[in-house]
N, C-alpha and C. Protein backbone atom coordinates (compact mmCIF):
# COMPACT_ATOMS: atom_id res chain seq x y z
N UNK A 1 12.79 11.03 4.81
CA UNK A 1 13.07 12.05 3.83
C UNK A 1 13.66 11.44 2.55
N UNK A 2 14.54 10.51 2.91
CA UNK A 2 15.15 9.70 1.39
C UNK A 2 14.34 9.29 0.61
N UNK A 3 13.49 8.51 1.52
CA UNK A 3 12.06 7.59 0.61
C UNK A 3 11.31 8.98 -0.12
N UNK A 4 10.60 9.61 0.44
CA UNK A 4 10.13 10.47 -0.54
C UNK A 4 10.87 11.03 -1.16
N UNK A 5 11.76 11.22 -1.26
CA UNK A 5 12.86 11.45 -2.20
C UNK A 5 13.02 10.75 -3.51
N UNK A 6 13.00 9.47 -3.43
CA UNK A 6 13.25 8.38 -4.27
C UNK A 6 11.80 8.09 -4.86
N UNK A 7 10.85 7.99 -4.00
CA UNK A 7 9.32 8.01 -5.02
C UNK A 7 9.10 9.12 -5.57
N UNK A 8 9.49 10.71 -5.61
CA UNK A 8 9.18 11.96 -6.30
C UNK A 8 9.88 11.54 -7.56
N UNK A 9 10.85 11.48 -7.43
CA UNK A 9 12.12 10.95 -8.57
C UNK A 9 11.35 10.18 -9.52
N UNK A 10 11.03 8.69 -8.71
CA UNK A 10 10.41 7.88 -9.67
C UNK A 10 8.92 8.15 -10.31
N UNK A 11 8.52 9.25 -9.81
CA UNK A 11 7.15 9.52 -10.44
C UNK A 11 7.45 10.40 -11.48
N UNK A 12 8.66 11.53 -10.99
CA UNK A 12 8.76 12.40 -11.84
C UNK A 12 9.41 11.47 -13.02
N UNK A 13 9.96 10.88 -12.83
CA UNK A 13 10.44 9.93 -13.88
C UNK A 13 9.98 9.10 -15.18
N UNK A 14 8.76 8.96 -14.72
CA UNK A 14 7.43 8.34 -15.69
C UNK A 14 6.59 9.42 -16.01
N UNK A 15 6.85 10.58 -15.62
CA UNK A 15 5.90 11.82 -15.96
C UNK A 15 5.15 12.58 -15.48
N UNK A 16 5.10 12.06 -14.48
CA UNK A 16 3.73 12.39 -13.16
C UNK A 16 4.25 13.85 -12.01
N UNK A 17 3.43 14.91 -11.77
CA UNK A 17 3.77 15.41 -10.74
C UNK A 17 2.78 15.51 -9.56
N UNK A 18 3.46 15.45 -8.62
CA UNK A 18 3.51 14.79 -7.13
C UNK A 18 3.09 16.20 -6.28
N UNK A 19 2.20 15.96 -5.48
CA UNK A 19 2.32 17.19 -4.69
C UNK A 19 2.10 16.45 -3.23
N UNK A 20 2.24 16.66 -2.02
CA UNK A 20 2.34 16.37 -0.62
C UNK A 20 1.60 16.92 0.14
N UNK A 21 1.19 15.95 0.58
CA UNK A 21 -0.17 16.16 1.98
C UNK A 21 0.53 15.53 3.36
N UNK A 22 1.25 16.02 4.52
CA UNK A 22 1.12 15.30 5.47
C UNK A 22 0.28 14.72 6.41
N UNK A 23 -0.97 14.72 5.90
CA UNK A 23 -2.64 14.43 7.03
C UNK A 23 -3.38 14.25 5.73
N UNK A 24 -4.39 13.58 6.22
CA UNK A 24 -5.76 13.10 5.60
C UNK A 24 -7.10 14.69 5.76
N UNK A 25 -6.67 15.64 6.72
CA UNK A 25 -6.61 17.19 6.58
C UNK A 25 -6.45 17.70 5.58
N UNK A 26 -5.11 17.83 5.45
CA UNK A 26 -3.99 18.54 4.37
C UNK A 26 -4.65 17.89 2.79
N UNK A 27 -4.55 16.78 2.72
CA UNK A 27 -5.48 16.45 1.45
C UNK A 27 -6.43 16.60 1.26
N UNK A 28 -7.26 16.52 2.03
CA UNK A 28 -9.08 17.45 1.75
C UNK A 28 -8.57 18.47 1.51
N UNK A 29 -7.81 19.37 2.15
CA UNK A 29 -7.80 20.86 1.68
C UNK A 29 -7.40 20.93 0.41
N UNK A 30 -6.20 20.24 0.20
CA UNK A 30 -5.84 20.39 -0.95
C UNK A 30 -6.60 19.78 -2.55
N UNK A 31 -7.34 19.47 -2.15
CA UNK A 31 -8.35 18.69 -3.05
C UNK A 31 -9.59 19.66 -3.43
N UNK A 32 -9.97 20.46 -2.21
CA UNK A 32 -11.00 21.34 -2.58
C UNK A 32 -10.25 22.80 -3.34
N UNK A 33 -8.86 22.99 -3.10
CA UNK A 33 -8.26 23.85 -4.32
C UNK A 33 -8.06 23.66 -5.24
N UNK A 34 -7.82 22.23 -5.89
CA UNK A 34 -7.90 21.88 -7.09
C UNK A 34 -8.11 20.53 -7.12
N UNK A 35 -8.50 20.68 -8.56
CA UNK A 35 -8.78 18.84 -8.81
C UNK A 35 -7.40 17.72 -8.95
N UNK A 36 -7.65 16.30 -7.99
CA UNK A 36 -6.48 15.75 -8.12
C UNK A 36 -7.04 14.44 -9.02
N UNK A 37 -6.53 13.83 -10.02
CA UNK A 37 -7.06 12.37 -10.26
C UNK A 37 -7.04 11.36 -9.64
N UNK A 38 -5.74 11.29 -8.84
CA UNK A 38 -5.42 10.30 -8.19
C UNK A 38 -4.81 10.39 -7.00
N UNK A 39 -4.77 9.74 -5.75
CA UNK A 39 -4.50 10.10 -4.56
C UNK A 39 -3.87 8.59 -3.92
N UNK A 40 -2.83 9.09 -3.39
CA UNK A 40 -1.69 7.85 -2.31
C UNK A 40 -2.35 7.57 -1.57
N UNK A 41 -2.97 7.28 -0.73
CA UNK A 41 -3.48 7.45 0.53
C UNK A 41 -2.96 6.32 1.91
N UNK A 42 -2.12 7.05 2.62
CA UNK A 42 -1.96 5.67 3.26
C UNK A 42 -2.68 6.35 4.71
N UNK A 43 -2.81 4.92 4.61
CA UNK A 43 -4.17 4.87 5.59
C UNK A 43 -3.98 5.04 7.08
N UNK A 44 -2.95 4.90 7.61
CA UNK A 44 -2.37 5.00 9.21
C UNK A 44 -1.76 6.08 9.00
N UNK A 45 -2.50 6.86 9.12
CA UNK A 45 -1.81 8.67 9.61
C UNK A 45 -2.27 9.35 10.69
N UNK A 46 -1.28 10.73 11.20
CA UNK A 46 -1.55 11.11 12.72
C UNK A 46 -3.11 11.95 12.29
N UNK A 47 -3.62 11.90 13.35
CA UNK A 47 -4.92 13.24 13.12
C UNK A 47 -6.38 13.27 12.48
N UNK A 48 -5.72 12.89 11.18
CA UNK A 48 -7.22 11.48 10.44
C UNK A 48 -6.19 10.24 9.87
N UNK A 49 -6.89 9.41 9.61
CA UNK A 49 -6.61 8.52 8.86
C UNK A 49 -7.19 8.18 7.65
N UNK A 50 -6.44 7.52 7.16
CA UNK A 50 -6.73 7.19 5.38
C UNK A 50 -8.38 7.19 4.48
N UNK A 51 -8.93 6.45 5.99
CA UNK A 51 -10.31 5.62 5.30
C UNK A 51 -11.03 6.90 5.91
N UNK A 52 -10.86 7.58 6.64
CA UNK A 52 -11.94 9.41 7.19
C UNK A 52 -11.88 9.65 5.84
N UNK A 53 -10.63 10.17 5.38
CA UNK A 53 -10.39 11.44 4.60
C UNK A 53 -10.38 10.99 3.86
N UNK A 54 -10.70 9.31 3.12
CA UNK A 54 -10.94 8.96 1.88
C UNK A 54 -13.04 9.21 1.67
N UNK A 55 -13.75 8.81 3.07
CA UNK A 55 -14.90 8.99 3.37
C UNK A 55 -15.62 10.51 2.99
N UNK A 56 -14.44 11.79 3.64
CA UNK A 56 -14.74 13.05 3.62
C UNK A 56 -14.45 13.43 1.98
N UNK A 57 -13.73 12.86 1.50
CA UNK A 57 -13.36 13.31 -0.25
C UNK A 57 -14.87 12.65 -0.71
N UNK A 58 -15.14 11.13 -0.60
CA UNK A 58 -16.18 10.63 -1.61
C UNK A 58 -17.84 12.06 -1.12
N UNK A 59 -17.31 12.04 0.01
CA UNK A 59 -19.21 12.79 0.51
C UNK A 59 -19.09 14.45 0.04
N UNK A 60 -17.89 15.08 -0.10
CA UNK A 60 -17.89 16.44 -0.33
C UNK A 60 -18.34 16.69 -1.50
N UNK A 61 -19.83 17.67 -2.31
CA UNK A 61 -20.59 17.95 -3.21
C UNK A 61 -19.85 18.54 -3.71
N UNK A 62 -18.69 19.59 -2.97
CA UNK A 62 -17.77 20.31 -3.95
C UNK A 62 -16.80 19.87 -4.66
N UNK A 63 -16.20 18.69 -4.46
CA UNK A 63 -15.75 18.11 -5.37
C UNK A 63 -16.54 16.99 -6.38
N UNK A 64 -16.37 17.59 -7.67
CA UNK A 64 -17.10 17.00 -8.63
C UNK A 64 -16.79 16.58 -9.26
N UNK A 65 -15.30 16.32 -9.27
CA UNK A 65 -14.56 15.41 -9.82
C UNK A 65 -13.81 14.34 -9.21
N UNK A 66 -14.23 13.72 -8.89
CA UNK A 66 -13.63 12.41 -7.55
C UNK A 66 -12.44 11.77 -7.76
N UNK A 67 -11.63 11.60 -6.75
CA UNK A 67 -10.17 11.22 -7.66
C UNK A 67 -10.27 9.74 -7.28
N UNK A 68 -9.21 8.72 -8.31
CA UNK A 68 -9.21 7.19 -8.26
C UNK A 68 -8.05 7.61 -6.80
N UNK A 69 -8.50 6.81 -5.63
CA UNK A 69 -7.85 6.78 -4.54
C UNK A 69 -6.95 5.61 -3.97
N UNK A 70 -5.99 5.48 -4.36
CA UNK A 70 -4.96 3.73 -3.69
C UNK A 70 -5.03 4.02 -2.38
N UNK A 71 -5.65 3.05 -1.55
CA UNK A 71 -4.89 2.95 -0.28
C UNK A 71 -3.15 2.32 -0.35
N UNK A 72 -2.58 2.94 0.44
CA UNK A 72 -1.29 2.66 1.17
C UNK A 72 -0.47 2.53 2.61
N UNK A 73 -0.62 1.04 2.43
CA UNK A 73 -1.36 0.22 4.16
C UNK A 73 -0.32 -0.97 4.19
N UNK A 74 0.69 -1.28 5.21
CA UNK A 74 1.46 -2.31 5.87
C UNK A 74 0.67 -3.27 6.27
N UNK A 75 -0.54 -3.44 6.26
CA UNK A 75 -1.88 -4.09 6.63
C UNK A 75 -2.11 -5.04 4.67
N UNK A 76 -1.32 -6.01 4.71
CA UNK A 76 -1.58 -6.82 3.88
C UNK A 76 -2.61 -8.45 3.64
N UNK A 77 -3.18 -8.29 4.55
CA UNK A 77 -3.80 -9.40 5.35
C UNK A 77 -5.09 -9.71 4.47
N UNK A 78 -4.92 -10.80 4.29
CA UNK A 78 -6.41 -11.36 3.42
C UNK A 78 -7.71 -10.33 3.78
N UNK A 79 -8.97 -9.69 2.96
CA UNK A 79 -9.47 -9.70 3.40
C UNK A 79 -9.49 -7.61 3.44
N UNK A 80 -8.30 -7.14 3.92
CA UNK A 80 -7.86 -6.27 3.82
C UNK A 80 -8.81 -5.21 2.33
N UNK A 81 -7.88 -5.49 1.43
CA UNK A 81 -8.41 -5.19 0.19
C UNK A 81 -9.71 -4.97 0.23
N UNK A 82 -10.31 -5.81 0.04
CA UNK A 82 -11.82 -5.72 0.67
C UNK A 82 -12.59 -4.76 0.87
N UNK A 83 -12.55 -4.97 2.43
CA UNK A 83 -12.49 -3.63 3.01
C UNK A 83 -12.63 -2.28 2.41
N UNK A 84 -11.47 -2.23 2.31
CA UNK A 84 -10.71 -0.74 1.96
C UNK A 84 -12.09 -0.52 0.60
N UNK A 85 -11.99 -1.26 -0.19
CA UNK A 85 -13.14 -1.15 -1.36
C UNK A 85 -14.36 -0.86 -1.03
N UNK A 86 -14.66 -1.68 0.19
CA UNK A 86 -15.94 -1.05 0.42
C UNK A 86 -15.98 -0.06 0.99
N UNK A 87 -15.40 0.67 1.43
CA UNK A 87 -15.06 1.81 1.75
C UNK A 87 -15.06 3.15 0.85
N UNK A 88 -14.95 3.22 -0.33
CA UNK A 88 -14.37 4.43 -1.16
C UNK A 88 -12.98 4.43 -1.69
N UNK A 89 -12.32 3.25 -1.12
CA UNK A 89 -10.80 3.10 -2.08
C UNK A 89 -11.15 2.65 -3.37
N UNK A 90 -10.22 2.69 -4.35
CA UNK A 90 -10.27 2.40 -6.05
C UNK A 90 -9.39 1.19 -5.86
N UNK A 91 -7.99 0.90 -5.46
CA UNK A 91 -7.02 -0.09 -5.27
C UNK A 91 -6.25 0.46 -4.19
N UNK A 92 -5.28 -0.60 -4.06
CA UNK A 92 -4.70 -0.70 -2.68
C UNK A 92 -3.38 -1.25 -3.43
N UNK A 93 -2.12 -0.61 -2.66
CA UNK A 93 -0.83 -0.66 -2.86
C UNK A 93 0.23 -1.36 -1.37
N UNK A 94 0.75 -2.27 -0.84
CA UNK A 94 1.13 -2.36 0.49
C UNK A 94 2.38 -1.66 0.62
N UNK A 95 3.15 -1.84 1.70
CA UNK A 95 4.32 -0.87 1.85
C UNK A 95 5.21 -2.47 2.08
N UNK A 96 6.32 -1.49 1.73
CA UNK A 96 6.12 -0.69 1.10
C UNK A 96 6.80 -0.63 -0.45
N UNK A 97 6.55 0.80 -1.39
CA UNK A 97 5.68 0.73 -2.57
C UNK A 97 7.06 0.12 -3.05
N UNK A 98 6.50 -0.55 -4.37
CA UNK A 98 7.75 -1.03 -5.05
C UNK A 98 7.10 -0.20 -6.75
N UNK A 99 8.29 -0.50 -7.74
CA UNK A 99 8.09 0.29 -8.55
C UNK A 99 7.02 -0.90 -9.68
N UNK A 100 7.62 -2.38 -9.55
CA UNK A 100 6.85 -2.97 -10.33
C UNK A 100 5.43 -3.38 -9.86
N UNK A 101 4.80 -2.36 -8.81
CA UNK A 101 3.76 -2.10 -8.24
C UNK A 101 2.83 -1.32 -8.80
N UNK A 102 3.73 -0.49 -8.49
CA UNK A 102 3.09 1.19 -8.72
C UNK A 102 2.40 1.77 -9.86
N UNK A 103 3.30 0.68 -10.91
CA UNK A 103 3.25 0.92 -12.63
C UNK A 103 1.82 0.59 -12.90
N UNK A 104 1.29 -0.71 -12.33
CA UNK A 104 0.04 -1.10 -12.65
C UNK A 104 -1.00 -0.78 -12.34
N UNK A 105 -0.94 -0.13 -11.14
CA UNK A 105 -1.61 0.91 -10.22
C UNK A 105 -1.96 2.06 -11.07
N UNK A 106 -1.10 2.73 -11.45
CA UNK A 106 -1.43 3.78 -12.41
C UNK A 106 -1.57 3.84 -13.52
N UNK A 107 -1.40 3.43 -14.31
CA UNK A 107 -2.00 2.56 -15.65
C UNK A 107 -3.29 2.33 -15.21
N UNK A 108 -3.89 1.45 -14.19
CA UNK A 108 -5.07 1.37 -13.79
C UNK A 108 -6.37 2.51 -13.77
N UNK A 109 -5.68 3.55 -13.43
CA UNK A 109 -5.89 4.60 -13.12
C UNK A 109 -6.29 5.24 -13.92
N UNK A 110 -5.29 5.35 -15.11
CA UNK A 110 -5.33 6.20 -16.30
C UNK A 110 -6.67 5.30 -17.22
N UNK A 111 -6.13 4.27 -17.36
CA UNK A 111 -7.33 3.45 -18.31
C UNK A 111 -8.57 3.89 -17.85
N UNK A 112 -9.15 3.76 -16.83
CA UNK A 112 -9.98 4.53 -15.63
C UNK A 112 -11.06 6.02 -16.32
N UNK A 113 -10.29 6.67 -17.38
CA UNK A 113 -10.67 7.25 -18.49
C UNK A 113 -10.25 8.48 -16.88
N UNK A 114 -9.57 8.07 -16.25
CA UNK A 114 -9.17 9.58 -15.11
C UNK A 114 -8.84 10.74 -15.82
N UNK A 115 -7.57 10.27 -16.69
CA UNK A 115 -6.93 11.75 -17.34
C UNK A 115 -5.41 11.08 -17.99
N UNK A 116 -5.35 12.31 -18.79
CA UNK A 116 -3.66 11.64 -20.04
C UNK A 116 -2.47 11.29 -18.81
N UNK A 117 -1.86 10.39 -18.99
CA UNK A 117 -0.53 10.22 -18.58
C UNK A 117 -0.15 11.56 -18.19
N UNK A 118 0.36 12.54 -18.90
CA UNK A 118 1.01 13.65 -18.48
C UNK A 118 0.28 14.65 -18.24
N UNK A 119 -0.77 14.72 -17.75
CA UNK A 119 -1.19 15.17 -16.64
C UNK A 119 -2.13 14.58 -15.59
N UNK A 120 -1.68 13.72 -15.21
CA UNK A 120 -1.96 13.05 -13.96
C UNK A 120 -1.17 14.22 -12.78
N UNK A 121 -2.19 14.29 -11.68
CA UNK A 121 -1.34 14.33 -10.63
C UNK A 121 -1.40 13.48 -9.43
N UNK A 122 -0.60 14.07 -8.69
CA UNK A 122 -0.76 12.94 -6.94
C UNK A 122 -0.87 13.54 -6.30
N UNK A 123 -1.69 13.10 -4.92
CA UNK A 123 -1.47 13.31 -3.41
C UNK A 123 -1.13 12.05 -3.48
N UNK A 124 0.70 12.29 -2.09
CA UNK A 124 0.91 11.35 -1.19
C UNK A 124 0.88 11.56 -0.36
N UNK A 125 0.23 11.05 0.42
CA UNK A 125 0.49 10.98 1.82
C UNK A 125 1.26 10.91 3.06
N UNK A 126 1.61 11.16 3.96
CA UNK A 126 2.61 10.51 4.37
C UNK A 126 3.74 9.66 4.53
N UNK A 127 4.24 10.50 3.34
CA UNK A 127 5.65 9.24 2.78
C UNK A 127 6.64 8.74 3.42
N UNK A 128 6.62 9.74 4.48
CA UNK A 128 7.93 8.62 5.54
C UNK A 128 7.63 7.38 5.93
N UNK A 129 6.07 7.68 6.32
CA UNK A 129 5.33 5.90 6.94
C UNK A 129 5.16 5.07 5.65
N UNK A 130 5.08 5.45 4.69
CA UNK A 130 5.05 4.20 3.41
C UNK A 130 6.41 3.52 3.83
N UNK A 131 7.88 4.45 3.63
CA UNK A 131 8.69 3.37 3.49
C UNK A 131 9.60 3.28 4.75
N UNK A 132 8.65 3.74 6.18
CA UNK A 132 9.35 3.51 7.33
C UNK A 132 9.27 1.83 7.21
N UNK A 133 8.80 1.17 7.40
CA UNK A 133 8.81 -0.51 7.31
C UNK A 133 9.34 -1.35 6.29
N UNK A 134 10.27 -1.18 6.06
CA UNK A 134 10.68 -2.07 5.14
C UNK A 134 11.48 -3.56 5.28
């Protein structure tokens, strides 16, 4: 609960608002109610996991606006990255997040021609497991 606490803060902090998905579920749904640019995604979650519900976002016709997707994965291992790319991820963030991380990540994002700084939004994912490992 602290950790997401402290990343809402720091997003709200740079400008960004944050909205919460606990499942790779919960974010499809919430994705087909509105458009998100950008999405947390960490990838070890209960029910689906990261790389489904990053799979089920790229294939859904109803969304027609595809959001830039970070994986967010304790899985730092050569090779990793990769992966995840060929997959339907945009970039990849490890856990857990640090701020002189995050910055470049989204900047990335934005350049990306996604959308203005201040209105960007987020799905995160499961934020207790980002900064359960530290």
């Amino acid at each position: 609960m602290m950790n997401q606490k402290i990343l809402l803060k720091m997003l709200n902090y740079f400008g960004y608002r944050a909205d919460l998905a606990s499942s790779g579920s919960e974010a499809i749904e919430a994705i087909q109610r509105q458009p998100y640019d950008v999405i947390l995604m960490d990838i070890q979650m209960p029910e689906m996991d990261g790389l489904t519900a990053t799979q089920l976002i790229r294939e859904d016709p109803r969304i027609a606006k595809q959001p830039w997707i970070v994986a967010v994965t304790a899985h730092a291992m050569a090779g990793v990255r990769e992966e995840y790319l060929n997959q339907g991820i945009n970039d990849y963030l490890s856990k857990p997040i640090k701020k002189s991380l995050l910055i470049p990540v989204l900047k990335l994002a934005r350049q990306q021609k996604i959308t203005s700084l201040n209105s960007l939004h987020l799905i995160k994912l499961n934020y207790k497991a980002v900064f359960s490992r530290s």
